[in-house]
PDB file of N, CA and C in Angstrom:
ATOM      1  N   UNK A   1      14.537 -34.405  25.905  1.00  0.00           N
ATOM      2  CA  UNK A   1      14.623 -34.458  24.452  1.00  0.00           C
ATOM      3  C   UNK A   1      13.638 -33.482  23.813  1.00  0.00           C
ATOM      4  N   UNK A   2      12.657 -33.037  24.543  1.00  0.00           N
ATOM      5  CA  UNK A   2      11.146 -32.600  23.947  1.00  0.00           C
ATOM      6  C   UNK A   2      11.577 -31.142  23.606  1.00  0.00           C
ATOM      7  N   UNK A   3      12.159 -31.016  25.405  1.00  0.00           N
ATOM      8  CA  UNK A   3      13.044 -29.688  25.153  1.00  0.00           C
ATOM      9  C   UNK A   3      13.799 -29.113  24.114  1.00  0.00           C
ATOM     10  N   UNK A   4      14.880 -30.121  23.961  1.00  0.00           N
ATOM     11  CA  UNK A   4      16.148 -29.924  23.228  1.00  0.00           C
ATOM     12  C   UNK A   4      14.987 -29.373  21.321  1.00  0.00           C
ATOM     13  N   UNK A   5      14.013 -30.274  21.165  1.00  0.00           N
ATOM     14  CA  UNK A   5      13.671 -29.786  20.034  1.00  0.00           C
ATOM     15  C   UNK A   5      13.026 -28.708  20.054  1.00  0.00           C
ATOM     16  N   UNK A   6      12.713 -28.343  20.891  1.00  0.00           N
ATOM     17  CA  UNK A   6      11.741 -27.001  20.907  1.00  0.00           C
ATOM     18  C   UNK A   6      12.538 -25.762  20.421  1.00  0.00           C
ATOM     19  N   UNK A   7      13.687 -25.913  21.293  1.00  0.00           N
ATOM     20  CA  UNK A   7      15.069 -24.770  21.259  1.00  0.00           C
ATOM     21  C   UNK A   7      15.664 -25.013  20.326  1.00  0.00           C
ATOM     22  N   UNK A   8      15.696 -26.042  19.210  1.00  0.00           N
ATOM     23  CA  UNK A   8      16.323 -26.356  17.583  1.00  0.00           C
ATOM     24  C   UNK A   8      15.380 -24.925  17.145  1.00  0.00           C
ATOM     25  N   UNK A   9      14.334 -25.607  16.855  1.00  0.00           N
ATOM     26  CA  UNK A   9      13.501 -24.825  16.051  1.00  0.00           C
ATOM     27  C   UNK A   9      13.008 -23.644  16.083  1.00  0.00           C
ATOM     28  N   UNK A  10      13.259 -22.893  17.736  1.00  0.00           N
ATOM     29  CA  UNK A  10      13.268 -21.723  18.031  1.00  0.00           C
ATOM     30  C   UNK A  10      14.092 -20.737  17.295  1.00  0.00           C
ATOM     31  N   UNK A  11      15.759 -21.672  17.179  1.00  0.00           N
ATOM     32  CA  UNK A  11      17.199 -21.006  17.214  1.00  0.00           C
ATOM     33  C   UNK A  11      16.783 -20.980  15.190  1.00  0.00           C
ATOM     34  N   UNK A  12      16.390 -22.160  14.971  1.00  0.00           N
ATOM     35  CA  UNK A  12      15.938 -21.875  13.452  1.00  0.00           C
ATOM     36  C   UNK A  12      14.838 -20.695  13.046  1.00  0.00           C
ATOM     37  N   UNK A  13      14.279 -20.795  13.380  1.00  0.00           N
ATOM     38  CA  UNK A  13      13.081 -19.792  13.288  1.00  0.00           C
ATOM     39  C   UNK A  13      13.609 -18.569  13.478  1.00  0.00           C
ATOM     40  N   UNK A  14      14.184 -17.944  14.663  1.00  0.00           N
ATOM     41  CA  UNK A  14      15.366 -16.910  14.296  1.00  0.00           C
ATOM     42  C   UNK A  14      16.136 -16.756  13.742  1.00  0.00           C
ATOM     43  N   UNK A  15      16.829 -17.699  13.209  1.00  0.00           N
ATOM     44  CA  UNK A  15      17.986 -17.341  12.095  1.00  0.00           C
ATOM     45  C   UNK A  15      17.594 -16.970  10.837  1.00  0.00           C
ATOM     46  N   UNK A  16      16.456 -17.272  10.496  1.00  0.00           N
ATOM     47  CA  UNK A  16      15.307 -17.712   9.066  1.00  0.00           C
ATOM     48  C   UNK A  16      14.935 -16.373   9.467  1.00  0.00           C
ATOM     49  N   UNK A  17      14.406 -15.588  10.328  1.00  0.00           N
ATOM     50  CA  UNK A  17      13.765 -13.913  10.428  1.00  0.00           C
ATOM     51  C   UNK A  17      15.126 -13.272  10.379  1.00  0.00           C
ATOM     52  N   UNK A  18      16.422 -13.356  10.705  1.00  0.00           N
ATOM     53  CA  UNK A  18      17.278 -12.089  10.510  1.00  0.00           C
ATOM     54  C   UNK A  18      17.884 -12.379   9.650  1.00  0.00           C
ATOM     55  N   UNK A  19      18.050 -13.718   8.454  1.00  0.00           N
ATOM     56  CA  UNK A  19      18.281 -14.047   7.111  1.00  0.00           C
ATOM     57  C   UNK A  19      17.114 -13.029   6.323  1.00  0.00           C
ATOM     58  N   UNK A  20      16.177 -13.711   6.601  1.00  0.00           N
ATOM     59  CA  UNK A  20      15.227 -12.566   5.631  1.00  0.00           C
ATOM     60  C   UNK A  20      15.041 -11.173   6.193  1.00  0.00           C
ATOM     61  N   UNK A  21      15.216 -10.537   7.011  1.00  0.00           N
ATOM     62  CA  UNK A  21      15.376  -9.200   7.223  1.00  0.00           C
ATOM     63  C   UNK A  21      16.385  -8.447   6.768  1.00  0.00           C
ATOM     64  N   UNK A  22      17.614  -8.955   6.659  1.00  0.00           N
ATOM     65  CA  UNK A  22      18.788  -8.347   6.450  1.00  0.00           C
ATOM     66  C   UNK A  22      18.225  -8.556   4.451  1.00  0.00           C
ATOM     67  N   UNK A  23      18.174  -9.623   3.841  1.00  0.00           N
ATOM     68  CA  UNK A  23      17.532  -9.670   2.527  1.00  0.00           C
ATOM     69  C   UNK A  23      16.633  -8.732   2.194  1.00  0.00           C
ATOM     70  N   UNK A  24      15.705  -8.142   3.047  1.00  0.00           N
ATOM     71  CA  UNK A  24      15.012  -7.350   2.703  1.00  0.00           C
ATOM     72  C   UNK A  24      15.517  -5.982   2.385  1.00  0.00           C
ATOM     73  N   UNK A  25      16.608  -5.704   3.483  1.00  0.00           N
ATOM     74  CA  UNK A  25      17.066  -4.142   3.835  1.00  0.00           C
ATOM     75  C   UNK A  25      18.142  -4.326   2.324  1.00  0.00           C
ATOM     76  N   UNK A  26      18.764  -5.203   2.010  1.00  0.00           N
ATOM     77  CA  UNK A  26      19.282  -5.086   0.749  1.00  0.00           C
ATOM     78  C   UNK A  26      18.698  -4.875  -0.842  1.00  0.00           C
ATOM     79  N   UNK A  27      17.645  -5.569  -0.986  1.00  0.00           N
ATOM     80  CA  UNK A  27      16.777  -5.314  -2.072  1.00  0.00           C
ATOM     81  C   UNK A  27      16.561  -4.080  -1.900  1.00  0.00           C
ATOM     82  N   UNK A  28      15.616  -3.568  -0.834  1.00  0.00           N
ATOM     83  CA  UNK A  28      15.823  -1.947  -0.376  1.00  0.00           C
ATOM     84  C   UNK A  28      16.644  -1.043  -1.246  1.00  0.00           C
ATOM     85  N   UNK A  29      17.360  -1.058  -0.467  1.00  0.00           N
ATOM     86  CA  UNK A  29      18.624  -0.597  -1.085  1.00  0.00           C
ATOM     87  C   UNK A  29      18.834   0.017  -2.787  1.00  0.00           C
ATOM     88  N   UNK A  30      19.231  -1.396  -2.915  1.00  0.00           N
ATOM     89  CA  UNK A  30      19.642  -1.498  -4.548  1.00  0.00           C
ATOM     90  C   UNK A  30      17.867  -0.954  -5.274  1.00  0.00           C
ATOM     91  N   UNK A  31      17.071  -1.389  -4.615  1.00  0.00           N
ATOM     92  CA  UNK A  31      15.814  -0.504  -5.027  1.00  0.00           C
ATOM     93  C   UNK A  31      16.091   1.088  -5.370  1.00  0.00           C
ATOM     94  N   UNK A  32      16.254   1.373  -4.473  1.00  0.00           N
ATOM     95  CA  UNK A  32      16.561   3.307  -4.126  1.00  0.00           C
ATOM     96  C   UNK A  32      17.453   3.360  -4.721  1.00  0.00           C
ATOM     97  N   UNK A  33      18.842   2.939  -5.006  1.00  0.00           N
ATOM     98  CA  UNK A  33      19.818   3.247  -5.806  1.00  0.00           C
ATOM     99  C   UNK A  33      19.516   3.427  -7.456  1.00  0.00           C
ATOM    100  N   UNK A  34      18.716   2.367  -7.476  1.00  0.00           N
ATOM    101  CA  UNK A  34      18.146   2.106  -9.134  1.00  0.00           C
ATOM    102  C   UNK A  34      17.465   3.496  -9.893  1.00  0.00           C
ATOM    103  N   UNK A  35      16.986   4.179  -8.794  1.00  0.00           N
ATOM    104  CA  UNK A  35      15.249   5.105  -8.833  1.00  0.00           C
ATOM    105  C   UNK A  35      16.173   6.265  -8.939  1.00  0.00           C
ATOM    106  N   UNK A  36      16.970   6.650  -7.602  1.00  0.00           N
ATOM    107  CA  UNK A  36      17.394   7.806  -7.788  1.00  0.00           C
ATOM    108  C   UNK A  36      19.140   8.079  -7.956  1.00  0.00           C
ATOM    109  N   UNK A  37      19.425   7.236  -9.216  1.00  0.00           N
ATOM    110  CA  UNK A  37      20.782   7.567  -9.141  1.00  0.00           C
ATOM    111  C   UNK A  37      21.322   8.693  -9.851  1.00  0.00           C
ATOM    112  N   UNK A  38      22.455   9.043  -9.742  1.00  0.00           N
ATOM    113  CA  UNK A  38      22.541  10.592 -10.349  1.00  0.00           C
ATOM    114  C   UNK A  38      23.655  10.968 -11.490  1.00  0.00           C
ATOM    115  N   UNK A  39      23.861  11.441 -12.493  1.00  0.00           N
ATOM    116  CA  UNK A  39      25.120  11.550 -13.596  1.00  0.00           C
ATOM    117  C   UNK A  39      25.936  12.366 -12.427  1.00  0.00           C
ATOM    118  N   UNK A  40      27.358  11.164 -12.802  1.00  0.00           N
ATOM    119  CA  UNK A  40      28.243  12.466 -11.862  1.00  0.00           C
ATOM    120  C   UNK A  40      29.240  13.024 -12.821  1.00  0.00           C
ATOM    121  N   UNK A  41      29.290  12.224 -14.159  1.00  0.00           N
ATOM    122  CA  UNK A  41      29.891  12.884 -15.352  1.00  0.00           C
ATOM    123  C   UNK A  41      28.967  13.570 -16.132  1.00  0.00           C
ATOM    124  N   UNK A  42      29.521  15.130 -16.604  1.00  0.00           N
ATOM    125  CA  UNK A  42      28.613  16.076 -17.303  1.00  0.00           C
ATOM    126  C   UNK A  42      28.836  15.760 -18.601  1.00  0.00           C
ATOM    127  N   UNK A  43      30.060  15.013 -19.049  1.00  0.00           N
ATOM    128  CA  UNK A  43      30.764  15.276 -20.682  1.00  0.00           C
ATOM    129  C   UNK A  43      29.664  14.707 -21.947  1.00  0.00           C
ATOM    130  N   UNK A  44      29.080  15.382 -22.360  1.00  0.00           N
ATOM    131  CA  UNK A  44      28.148  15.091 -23.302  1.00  0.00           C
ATOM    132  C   UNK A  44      26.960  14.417 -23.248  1.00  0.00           C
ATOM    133  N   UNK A  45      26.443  15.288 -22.069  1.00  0.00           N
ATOM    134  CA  UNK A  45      25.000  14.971 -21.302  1.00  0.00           C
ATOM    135  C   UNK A  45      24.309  16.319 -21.971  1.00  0.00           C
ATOM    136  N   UNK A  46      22.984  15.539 -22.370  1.00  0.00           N
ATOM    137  CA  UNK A  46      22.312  17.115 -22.844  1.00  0.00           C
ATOM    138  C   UNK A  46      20.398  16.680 -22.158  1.00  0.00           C
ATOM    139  N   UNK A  47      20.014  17.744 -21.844  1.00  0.00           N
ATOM    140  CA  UNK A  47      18.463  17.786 -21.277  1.00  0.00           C
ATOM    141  C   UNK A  47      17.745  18.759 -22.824  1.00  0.00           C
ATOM    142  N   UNK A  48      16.726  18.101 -23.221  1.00  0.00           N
ATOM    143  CA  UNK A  48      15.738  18.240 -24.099  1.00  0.00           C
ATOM    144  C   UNK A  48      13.940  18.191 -23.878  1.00  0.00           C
ATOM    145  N   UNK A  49      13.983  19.445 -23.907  1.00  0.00           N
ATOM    146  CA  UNK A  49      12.779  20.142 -23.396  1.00  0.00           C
ATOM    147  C   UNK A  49      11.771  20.802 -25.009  1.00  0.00           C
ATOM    148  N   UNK A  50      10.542  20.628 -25.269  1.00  0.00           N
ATOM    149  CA  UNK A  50       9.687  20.758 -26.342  1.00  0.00           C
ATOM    150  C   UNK A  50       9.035  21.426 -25.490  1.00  0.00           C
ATOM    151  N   UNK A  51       8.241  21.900 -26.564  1.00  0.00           N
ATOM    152  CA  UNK A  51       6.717  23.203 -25.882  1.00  0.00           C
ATOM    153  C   UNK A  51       5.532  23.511 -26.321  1.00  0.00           C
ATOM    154  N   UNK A  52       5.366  21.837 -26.107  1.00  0.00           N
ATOM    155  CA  UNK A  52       4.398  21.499 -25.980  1.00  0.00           C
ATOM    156  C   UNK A  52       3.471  21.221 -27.232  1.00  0.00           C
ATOM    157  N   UNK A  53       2.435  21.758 -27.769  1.00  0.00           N
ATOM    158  CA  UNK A  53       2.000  22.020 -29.665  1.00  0.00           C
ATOM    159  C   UNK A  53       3.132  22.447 -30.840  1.00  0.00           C
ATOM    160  N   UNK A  54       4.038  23.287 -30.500  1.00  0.00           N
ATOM    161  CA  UNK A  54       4.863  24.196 -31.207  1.00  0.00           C
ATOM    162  C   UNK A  54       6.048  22.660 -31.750  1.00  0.00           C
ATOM    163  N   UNK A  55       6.655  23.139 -33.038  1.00  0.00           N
ATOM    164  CA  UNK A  55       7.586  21.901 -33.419  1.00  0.00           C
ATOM    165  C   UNK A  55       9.135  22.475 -32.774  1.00  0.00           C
ATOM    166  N   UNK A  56       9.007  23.529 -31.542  1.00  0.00           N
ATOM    167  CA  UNK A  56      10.255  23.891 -31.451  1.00  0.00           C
ATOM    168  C   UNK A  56      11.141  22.940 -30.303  1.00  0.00           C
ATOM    169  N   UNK A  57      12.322  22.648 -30.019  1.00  0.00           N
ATOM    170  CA  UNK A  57      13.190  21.956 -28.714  1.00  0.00           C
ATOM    171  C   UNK A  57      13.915  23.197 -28.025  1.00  0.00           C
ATOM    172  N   UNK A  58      13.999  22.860 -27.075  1.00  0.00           N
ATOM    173  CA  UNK A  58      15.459  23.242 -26.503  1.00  0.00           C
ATOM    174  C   UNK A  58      16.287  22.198 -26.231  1.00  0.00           C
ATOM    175  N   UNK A  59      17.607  22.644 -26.397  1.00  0.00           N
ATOM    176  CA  UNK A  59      18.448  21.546 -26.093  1.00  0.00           C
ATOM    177  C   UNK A  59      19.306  22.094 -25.136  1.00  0.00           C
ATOM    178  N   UNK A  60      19.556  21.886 -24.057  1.00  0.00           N
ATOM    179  CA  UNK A  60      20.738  21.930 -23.238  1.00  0.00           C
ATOM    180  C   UNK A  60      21.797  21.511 -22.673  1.00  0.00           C
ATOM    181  N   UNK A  61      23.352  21.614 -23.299  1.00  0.00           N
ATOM    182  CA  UNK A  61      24.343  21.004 -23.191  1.00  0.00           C
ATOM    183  C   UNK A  61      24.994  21.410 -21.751  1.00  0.00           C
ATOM    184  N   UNK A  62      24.885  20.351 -20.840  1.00  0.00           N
ATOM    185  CA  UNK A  62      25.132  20.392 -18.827  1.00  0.00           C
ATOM    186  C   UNK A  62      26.662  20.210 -19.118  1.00  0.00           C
ATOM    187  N   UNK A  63      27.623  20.111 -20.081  1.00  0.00           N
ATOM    188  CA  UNK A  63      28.753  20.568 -19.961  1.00  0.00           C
ATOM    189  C   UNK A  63      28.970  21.783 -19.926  1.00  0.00           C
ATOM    190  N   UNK A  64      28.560  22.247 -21.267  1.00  0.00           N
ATOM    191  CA  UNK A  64      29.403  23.962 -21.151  1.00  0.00           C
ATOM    192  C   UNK A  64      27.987  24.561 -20.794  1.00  0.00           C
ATOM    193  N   UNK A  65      27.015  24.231 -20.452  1.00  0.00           N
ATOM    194  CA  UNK A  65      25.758  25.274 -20.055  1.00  0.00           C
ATOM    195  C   UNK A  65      25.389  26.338 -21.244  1.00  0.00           C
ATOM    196  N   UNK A  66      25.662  25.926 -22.564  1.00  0.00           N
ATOM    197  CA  UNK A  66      24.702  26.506 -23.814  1.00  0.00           C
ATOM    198  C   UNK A  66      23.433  25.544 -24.095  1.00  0.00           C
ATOM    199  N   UNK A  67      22.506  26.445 -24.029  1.00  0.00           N
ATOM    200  CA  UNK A  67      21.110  26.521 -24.682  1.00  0.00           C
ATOM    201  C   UNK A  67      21.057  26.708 -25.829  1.00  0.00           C
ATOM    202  N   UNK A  68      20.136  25.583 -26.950  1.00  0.00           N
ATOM    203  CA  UNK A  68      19.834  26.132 -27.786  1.00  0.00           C
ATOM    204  C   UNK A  68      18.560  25.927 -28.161  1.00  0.00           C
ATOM    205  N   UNK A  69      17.844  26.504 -29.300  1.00  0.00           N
ATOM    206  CA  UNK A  69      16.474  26.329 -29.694  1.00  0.00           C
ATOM    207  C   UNK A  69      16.435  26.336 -31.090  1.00  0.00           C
ATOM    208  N   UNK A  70      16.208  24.669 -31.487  1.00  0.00           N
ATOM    209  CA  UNK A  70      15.774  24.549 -32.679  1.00  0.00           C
ATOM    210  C   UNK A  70      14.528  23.660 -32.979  1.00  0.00           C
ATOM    211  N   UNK A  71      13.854  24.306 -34.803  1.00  0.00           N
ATOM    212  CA  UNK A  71      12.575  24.617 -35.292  1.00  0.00           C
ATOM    213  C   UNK A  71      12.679  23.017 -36.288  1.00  0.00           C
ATOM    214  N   UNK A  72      11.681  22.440 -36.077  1.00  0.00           N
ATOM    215  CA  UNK A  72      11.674  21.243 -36.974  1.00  0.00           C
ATOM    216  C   UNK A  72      10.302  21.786 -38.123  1.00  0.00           C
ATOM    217  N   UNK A  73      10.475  22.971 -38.772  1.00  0.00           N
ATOM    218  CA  UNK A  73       9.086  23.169 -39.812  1.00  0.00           C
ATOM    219  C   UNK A  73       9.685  22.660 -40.747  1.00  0.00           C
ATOM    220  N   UNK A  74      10.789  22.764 -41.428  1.00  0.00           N
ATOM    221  CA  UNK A  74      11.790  22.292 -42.469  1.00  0.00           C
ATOM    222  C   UNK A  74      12.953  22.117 -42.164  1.00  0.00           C
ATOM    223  N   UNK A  75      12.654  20.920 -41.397  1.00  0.00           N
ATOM    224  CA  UNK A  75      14.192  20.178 -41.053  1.00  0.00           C
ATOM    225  C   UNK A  75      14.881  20.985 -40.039  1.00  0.00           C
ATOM    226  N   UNK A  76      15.366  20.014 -39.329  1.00  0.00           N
ATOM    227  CA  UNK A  76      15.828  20.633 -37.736  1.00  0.00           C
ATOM    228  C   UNK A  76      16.815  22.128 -38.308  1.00  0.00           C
ATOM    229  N   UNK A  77      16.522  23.002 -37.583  1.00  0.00           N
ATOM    230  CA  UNK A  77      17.285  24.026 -38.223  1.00  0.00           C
ATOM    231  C   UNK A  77      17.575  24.822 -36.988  1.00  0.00           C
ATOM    232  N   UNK A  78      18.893  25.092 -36.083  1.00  0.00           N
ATOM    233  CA  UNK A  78      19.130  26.290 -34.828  1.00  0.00           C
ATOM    234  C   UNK A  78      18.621  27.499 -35.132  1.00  0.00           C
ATOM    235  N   UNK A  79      17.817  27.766 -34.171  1.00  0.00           N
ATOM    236  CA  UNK A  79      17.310  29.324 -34.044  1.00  0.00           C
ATOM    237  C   UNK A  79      18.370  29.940 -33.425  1.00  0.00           C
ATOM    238  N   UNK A  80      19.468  30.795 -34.206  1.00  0.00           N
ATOM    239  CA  UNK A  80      20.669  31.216 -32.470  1.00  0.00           C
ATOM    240  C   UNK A  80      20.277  32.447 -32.305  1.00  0.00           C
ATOM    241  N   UNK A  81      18.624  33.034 -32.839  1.00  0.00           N
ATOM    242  CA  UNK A  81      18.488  34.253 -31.733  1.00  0.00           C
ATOM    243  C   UNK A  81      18.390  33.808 -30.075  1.00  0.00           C
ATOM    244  N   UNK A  82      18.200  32.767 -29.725  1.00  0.00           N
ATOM    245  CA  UNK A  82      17.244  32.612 -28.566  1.00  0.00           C
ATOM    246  C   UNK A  82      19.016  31.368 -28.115  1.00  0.00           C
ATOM    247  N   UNK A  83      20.245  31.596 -28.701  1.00  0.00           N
ATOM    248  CA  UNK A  83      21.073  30.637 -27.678  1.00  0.00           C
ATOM    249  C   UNK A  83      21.554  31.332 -26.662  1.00  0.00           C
ATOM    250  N   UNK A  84      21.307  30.751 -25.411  1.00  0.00           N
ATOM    251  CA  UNK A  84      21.780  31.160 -24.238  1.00  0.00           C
ATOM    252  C   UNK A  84      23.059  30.366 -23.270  1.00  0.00           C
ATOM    253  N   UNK A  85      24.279  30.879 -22.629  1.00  0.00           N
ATOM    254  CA  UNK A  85      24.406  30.505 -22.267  1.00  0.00           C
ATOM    255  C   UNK A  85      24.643  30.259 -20.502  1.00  0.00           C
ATOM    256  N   UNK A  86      24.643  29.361 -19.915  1.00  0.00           N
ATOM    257  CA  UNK A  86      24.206  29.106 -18.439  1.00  0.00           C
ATOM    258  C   UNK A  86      24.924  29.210 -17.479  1.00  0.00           C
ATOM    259  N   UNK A  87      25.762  30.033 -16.274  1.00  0.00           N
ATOM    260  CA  UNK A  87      27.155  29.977 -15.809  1.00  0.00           C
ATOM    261  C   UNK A  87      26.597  29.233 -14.263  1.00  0.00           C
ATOM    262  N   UNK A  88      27.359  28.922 -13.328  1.00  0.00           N
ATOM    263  CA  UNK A  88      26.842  28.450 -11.948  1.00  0.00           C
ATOM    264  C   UNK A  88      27.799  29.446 -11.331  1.00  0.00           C
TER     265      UNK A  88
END
Protein backbone atom coordinates (compact mmCIF):
# COMPACT_ATOMS: atom_id res chain seq x y z
CA UNK A 1 0.00 0.00 0.00
CA UNK A 2 3.01 2.35 1.11
CA UNK A 3 4.18 1.71 -2.32
CA UNK A 4 1.13 2.17 -4.29
CA UNK A 5 1.12 5.85 -2.61
CA UNK A 6 4.42 6.80 -3.27
CA UNK A 7 3.86 6.13 -7.19
CA UNK A 8 0.27 8.27 -6.88
CA UNK A 9 2.15 11.15 -5.98
CA UNK A 10 5.15 10.66 -8.07
CA UNK A 11 2.72 10.23 -11.31
CA UNK A 12 1.06 13.59 -9.75
CA UNK A 13 3.99 15.51 -9.25
CA UNK A 14 4.81 14.89 -12.92
CA UNK A 15 1.80 15.69 -14.41
CA UNK A 16 1.70 19.11 -12.23
CA UNK A 17 5.61 19.88 -13.89
CA UNK A 18 4.56 19.23 -17.65
CA UNK A 19 1.04 21.07 -16.90
CA UNK A 20 3.06 23.98 -15.80
CA UNK A 21 5.78 23.79 -18.33
CA UNK A 22 3.78 23.55 -21.32
CA UNK A 23 1.77 26.89 -19.43
CA UNK A 24 4.80 28.48 -19.34
CA UNK A 25 6.02 27.95 -23.08
CA UNK A 26 2.51 29.47 -23.91
CA UNK A 27 2.48 32.70 -21.95
CA UNK A 28 5.95 32.81 -23.72
CA UNK A 29 4.65 32.92 -26.63
CA UNK A 30 1.72 35.21 -26.65
CA UNK A 31 4.44 37.35 -24.68
CA UNK A 32 6.70 37.70 -27.94
CA UNK A 33 3.79 37.96 -30.15
CA UNK A 34 2.45 41.00 -28.11
CA UNK A 35 6.19 42.87 -28.24
CA UNK A 36 7.00 42.20 -31.68
CA UNK A 37 4.06 42.07 -33.86
CA UNK A 38 4.16 43.59 -37.23
CA UNK A 39 1.47 45.81 -39.67
CA UNK A 40 0.96 43.54 -42.54
CA UNK A 41 -1.59 46.11 -43.94
CA UNK A 42 0.11 49.41 -45.30
CA UNK A 43 -3.43 51.26 -46.18
CA UNK A 44 -3.25 54.37 -44.18
CA UNK A 45 -0.35 53.73 -41.92
CA UNK A 46 1.81 56.80 -41.55
CA UNK A 47 5.40 57.07 -39.37
CA UNK A 48 5.92 60.63 -37.75
CA UNK A 49 9.24 61.77 -37.05
CA UNK A 50 10.03 65.63 -35.29
CA UNK A 51 13.56 67.19 -34.97
CA UNK A 52 13.93 67.48 -32.12
CA UNK A 53 13.85 71.69 -30.77
CA UNK A 54 12.58 72.79 -34.30
CA UNK A 55 8.40 72.89 -34.53
CA UNK A 56 8.93 70.97 -37.85
CA UNK A 57 7.36 66.86 -38.55
CA UNK A 58 7.84 64.63 -41.09
CA UNK A 59 5.19 62.59 -41.97
CA UNK A 60 5.45 59.46 -43.89
CA UNK A 61 2.69 57.79 -45.75
CA UNK A 62 4.06 53.54 -45.93
CA UNK A 63 1.34 53.29 -48.57
CA UNK A 64 2.35 55.32 -51.43
CA UNK A 65 5.95 56.16 -49.84
CA UNK A 66 5.42 60.22 -49.92
CA UNK A 67 7.22 62.25 -47.41
CA UNK A 68 6.19 65.23 -46.20
CA UNK A 69 7.42 68.14 -43.96
CA UNK A 70 5.27 70.30 -42.15
CA UNK A 71 5.96 73.71 -39.93
CA UNK A 72 3.66 74.25 -36.86
CA UNK A 73 4.96 78.31 -36.39
CA UNK A 74 1.40 79.31 -37.61
CA UNK A 75 -0.62 76.47 -37.80
CA UNK A 76 0.33 73.20 -39.32
CA UNK A 77 1.19 74.34 -42.75
CA UNK A 78 3.13 71.59 -45.71
CA UNK A 79 6.47 72.68 -46.62
CA UNK A 80 6.31 70.82 -50.35
CA UNK A 81 9.85 72.07 -51.01
CA UNK A 82 11.26 69.19 -49.01
CA UNK A 83 8.16 66.34 -50.29
CA UNK A 84 9.79 63.32 -51.21
CA UNK A 85 8.78 60.45 -52.60
CA UNK A 86 10.02 56.72 -51.52
CA UNK A 87 10.05 53.73 -54.24
CA UNK A 88 11.31 49.96 -52.99
Amino acid sequence: MKNNLIHFFAVIGFGTFILLACSVDDFADSMDNNNNSQITSTTGKYQVANFGDSYDILVLNTETGVMKRYDANDGWQELTLYTTTFTH
